[in-house]
N, C-alpha and C. Protein backbone atom coordinates (compact mmCIF):
# COMPACT_ATOMS: atom_id res chain seq x y z
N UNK A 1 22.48 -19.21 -24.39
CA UNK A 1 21.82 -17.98 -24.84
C UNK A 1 20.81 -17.54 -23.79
N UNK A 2 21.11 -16.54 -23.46
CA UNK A 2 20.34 -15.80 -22.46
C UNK A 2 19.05 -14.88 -22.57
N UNK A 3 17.67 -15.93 -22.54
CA UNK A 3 16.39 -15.78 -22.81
C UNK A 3 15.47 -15.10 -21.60
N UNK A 4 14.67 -13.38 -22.07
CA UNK A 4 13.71 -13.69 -20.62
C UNK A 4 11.92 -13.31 -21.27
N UNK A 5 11.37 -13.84 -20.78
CA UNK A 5 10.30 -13.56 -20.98
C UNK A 5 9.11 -13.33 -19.73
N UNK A 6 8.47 -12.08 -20.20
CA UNK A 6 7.68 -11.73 -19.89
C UNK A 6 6.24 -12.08 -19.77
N UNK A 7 5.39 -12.04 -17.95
CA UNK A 7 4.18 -12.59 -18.37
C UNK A 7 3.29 -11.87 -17.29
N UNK A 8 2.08 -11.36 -17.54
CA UNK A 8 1.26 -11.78 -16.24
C UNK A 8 0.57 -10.07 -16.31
N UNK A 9 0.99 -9.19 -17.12
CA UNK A 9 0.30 -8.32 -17.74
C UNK A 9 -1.26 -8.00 -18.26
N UNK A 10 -1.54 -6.97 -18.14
CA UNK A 10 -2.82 -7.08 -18.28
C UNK A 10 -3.77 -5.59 -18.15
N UNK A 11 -5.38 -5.48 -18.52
CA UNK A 11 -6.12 -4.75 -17.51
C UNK A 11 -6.35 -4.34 -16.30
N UNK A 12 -6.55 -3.40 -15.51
CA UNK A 12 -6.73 -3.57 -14.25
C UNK A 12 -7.38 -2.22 -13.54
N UNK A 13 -8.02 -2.02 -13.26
CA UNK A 13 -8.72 -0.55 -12.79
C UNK A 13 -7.92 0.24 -11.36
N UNK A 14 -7.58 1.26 -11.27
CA UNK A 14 -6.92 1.69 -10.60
C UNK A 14 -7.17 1.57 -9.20
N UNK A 15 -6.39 0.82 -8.17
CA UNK A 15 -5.76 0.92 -6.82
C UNK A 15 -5.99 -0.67 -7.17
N UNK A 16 -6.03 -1.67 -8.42
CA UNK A 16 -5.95 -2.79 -8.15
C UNK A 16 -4.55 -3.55 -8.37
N UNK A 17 -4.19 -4.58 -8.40
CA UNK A 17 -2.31 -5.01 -8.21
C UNK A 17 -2.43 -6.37 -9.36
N UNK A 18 -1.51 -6.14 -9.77
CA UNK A 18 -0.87 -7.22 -10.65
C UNK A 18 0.29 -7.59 -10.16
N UNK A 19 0.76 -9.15 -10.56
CA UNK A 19 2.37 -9.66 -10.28
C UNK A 19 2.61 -10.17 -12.01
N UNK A 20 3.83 -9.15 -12.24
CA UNK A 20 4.50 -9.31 -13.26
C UNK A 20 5.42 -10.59 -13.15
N UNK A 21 5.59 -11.30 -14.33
CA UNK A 21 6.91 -12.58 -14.11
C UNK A 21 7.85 -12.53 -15.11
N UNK A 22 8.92 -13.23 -14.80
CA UNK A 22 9.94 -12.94 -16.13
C UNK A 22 10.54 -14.58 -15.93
N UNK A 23 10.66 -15.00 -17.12
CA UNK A 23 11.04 -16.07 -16.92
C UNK A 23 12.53 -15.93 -17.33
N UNK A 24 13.37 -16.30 -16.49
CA UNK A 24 14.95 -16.27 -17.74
C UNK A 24 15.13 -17.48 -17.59
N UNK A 25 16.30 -17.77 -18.63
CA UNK A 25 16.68 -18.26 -19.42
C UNK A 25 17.85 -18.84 -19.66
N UNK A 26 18.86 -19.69 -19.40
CA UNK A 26 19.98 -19.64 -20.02
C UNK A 26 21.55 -18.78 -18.94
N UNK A 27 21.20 -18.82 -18.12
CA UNK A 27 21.99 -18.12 -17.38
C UNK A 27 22.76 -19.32 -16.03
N UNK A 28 22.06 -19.73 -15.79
CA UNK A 28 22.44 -21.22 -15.11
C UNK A 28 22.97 -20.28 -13.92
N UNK A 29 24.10 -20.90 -13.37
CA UNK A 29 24.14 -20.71 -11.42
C UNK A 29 24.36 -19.51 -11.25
N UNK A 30 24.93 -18.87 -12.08
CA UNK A 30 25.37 -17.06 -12.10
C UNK A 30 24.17 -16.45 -11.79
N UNK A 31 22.93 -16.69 -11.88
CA UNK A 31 21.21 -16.13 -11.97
C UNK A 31 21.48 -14.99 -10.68
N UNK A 32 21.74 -15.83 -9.83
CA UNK A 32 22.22 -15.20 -8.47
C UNK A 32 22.67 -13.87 -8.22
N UNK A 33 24.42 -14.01 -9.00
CA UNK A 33 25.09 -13.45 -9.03
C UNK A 33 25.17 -12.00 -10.39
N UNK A 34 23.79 -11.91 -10.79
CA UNK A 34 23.55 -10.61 -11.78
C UNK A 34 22.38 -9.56 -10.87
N UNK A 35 22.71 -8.59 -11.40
CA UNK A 35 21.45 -7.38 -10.73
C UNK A 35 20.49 -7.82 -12.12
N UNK A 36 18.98 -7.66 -11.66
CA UNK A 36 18.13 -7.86 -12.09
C UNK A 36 17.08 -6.48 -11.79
N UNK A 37 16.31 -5.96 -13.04
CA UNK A 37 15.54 -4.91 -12.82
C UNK A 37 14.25 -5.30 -13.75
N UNK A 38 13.73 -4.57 -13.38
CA UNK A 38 12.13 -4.23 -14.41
C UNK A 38 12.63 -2.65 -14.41
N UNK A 39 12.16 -2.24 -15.87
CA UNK A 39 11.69 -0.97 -16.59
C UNK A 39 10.19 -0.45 -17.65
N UNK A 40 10.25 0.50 -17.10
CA UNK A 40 8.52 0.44 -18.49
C UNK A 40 9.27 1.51 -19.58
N UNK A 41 8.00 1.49 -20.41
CA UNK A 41 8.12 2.86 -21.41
C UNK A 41 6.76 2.88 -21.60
N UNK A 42 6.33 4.19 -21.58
CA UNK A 42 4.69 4.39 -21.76
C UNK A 42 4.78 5.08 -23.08
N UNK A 43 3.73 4.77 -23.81
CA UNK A 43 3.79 6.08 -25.07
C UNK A 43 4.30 7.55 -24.99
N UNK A 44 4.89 7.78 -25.57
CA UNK A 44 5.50 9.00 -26.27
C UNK A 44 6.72 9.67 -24.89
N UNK A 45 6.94 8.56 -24.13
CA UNK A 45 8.09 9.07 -23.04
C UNK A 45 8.80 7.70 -22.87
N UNK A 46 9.93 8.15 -22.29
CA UNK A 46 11.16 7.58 -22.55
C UNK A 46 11.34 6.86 -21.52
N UNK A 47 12.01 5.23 -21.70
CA UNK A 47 12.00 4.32 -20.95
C UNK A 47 12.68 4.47 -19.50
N UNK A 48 11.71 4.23 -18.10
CA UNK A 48 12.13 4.67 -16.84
C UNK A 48 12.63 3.19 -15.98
N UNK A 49 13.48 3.52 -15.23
CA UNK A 49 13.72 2.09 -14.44
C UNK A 49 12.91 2.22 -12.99
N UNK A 50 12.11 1.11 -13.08
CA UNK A 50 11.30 1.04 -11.76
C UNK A 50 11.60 0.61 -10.69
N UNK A 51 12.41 -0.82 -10.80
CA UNK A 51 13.23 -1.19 -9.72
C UNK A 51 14.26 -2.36 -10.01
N UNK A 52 15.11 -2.03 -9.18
CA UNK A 52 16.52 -3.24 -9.30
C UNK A 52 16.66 -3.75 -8.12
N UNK A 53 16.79 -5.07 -8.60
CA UNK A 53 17.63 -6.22 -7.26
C UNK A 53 18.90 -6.59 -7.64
N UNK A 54 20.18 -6.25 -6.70
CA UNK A 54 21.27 -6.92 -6.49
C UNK A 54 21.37 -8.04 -5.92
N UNK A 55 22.37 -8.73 -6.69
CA UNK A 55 22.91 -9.68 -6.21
C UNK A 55 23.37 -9.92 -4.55
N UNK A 56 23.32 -8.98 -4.25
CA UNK A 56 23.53 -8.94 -2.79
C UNK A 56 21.78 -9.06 -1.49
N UNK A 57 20.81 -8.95 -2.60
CA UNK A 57 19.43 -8.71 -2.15
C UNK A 57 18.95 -7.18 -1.71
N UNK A 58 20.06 -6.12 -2.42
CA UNK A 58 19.69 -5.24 -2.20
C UNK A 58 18.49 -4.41 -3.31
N UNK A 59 17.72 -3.70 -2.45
CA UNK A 59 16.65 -3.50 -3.62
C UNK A 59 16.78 -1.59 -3.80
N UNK A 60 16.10 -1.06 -5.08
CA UNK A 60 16.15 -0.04 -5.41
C UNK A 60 14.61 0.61 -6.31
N UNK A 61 13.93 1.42 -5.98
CA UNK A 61 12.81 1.68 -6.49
C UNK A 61 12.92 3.20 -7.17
N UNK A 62 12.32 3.60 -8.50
CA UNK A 62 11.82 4.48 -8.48
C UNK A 62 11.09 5.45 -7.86
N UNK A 63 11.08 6.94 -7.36
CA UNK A 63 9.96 7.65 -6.38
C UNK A 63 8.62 7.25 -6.42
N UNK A 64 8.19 7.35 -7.82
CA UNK A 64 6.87 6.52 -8.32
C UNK A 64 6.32 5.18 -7.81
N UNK A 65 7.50 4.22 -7.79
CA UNK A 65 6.84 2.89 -7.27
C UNK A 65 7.35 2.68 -5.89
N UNK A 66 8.24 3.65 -4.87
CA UNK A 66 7.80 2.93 -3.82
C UNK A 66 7.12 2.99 -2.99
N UNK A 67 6.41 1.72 -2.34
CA UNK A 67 5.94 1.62 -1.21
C UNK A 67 4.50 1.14 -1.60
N UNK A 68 4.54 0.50 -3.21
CA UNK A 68 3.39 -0.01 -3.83
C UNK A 68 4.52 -0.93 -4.77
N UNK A 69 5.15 -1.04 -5.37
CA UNK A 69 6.07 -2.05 -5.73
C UNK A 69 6.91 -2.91 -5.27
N UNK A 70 6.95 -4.20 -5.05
CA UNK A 70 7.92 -4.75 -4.80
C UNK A 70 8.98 -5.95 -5.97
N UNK A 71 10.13 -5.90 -5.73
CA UNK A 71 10.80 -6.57 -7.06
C UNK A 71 11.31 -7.88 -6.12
N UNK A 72 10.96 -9.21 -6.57
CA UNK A 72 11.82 -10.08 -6.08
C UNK A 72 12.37 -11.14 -6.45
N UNK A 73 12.76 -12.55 -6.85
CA UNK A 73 13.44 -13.17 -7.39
C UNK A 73 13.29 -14.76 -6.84
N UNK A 74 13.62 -15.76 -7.58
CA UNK A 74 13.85 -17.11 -7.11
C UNK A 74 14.94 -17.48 -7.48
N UNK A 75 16.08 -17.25 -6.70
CA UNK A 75 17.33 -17.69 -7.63
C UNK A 75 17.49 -19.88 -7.63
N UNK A 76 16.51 -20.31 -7.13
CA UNK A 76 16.55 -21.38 -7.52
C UNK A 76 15.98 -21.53 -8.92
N UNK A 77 15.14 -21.13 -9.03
CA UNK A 77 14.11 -21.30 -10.23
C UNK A 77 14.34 -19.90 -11.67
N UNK A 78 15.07 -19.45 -10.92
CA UNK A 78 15.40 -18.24 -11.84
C UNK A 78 14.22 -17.20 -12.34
N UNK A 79 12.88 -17.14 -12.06
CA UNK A 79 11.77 -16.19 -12.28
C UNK A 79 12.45 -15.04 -11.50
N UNK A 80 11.96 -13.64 -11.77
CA UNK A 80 11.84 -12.06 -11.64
C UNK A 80 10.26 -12.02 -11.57
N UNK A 81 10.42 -11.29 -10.64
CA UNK A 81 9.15 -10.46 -10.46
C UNK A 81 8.78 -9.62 -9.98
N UNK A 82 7.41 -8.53 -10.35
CA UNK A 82 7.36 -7.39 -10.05
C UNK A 82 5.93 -7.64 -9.19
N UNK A 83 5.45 -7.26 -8.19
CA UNK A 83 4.75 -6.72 -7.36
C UNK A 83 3.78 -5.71 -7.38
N UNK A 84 3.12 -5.46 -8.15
CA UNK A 84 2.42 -4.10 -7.89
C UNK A 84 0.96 -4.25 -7.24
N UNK A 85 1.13 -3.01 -6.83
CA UNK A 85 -0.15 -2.58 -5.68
C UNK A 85 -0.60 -1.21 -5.82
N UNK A 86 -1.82 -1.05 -6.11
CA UNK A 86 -2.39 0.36 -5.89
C UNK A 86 -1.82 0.95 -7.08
N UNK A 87 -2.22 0.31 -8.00
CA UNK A 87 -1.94 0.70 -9.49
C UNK A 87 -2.99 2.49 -10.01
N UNK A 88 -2.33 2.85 -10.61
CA UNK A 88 -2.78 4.32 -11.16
C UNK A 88 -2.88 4.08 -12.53
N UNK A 89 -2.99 4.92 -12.73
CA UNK A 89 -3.50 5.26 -14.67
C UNK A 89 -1.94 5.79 -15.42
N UNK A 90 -1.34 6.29 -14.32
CA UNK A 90 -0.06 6.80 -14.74
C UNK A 90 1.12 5.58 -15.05
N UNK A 91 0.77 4.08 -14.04
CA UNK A 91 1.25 3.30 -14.22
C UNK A 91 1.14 2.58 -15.51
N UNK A 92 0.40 3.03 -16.27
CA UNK A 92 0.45 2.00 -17.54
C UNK A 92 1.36 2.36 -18.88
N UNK A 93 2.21 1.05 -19.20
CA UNK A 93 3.09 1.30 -19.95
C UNK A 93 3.41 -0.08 -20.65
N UNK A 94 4.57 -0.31 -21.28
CA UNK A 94 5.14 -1.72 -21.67
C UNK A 94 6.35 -1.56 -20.27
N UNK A 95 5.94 -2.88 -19.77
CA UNK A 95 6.89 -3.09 -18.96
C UNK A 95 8.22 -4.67 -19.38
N UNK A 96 9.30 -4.36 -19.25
CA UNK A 96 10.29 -4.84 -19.55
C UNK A 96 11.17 -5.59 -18.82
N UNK A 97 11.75 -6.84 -18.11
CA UNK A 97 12.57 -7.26 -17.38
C UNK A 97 13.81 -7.39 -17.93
N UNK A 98 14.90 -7.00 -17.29
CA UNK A 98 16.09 -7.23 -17.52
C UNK A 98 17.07 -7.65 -16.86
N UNK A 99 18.42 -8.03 -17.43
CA UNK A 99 19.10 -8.59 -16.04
C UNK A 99 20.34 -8.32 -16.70
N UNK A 100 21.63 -8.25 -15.52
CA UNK A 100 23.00 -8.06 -16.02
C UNK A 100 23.96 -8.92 -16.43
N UNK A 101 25.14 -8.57 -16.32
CA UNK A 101 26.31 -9.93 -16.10
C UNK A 101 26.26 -10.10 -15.08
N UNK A 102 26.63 -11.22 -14.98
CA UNK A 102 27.22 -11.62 -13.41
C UNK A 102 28.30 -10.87 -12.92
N UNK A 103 28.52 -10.46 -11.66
CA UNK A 103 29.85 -10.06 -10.48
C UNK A 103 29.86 -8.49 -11.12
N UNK A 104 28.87 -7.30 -11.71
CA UNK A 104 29.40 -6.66 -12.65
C UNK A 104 28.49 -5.46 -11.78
N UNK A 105 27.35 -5.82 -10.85
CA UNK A 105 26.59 -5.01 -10.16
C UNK A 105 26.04 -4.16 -10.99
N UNK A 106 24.93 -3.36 -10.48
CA UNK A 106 23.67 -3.35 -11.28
C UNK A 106 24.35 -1.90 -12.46
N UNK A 107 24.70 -1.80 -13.30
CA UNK A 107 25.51 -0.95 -14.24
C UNK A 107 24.88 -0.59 -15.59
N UNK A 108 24.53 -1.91 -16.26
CA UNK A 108 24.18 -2.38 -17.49
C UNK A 108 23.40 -3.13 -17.60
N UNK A 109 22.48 -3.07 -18.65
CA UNK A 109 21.71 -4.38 -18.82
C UNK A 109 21.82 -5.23 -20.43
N UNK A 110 22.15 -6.02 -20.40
CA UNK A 110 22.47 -6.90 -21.94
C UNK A 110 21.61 -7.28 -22.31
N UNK A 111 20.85 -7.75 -21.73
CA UNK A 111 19.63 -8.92 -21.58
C UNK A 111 18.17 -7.86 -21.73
N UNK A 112 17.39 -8.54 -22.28
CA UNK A 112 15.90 -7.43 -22.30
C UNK A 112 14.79 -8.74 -22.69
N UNK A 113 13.85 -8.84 -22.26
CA UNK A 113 12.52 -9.41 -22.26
C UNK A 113 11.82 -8.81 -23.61
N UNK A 114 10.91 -9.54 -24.17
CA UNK A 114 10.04 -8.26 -24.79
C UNK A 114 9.11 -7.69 -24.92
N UNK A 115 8.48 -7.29 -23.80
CA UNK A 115 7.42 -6.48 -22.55
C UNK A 115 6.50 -7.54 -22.32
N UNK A 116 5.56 -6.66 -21.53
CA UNK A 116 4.10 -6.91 -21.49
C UNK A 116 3.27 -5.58 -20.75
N UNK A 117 2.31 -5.87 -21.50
CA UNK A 117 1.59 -4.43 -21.40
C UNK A 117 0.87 -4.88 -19.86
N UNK A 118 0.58 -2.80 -19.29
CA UNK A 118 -0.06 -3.03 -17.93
C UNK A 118 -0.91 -1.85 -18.62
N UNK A 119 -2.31 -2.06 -18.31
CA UNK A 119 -2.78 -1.06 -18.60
C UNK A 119 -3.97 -0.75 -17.54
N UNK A 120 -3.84 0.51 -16.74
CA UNK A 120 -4.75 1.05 -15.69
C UNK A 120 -5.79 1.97 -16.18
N UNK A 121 -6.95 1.61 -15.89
CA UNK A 121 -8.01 2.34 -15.63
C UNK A 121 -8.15 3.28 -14.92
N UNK A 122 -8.77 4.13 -14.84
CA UNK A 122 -9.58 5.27 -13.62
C UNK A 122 -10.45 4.71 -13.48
């Protein structure tokens, strides 16, 4: 059964950085071989994808987070993680990790965490 959880969320006043973690779960040597993303949803708007890693180590960002986000992975240890830097007020939301099937490239996500809040100051 394929478990992820979310950690490392929090307060933080704006242009300061948090590292989000996701622990999964249950996925064993395939970990590798799935695209893996983080997504938020902020109140009263609809859930955005921030960034995805392929299985290939290819990465993909929202306009919003790049070049202050980074997404990266331990496929020994199986943790996700998000990177942030130079956090805004706009950045705060429930943020979500997810991950795919294996060999299936980044398409779908089955799998969902169940958040952790980021919340930015001015």
């Amino acid at each position: 059964q394929v478990q992820l959880v979310e950690s490392g969320g929090g307060s933080v006043q704006a242009g300061g950085s948090l590292r989000l973690s996701c622990a999964v779960s249950g996925v064993g040597f395939t970990y590798s071989r799935r695209c893996v993303a983080w997504f938020r949803q902020a109140p009263g708007k609809e859930r955005e994808g921030v960034a995805t890693l392929a299985s290939d180590g290819s990465t993909s960002y929202a306009d919003s987070a790049k070049g202050r986000f980074t997404i990266s992975r331990d496929n020994a240890k199986n943790p996700l993680y998000l990177q942030m830097n130079s956090l805004k007020p706009e950045d705060t939301a429930m943020y979500y990790c997810a991950v795919g099937q294996p060999w299936v490239g980044c398409r779908e996500y089955p799998y969902w965490g169940q958040g952790t809040q980021v919340t930015v100051s001015s």
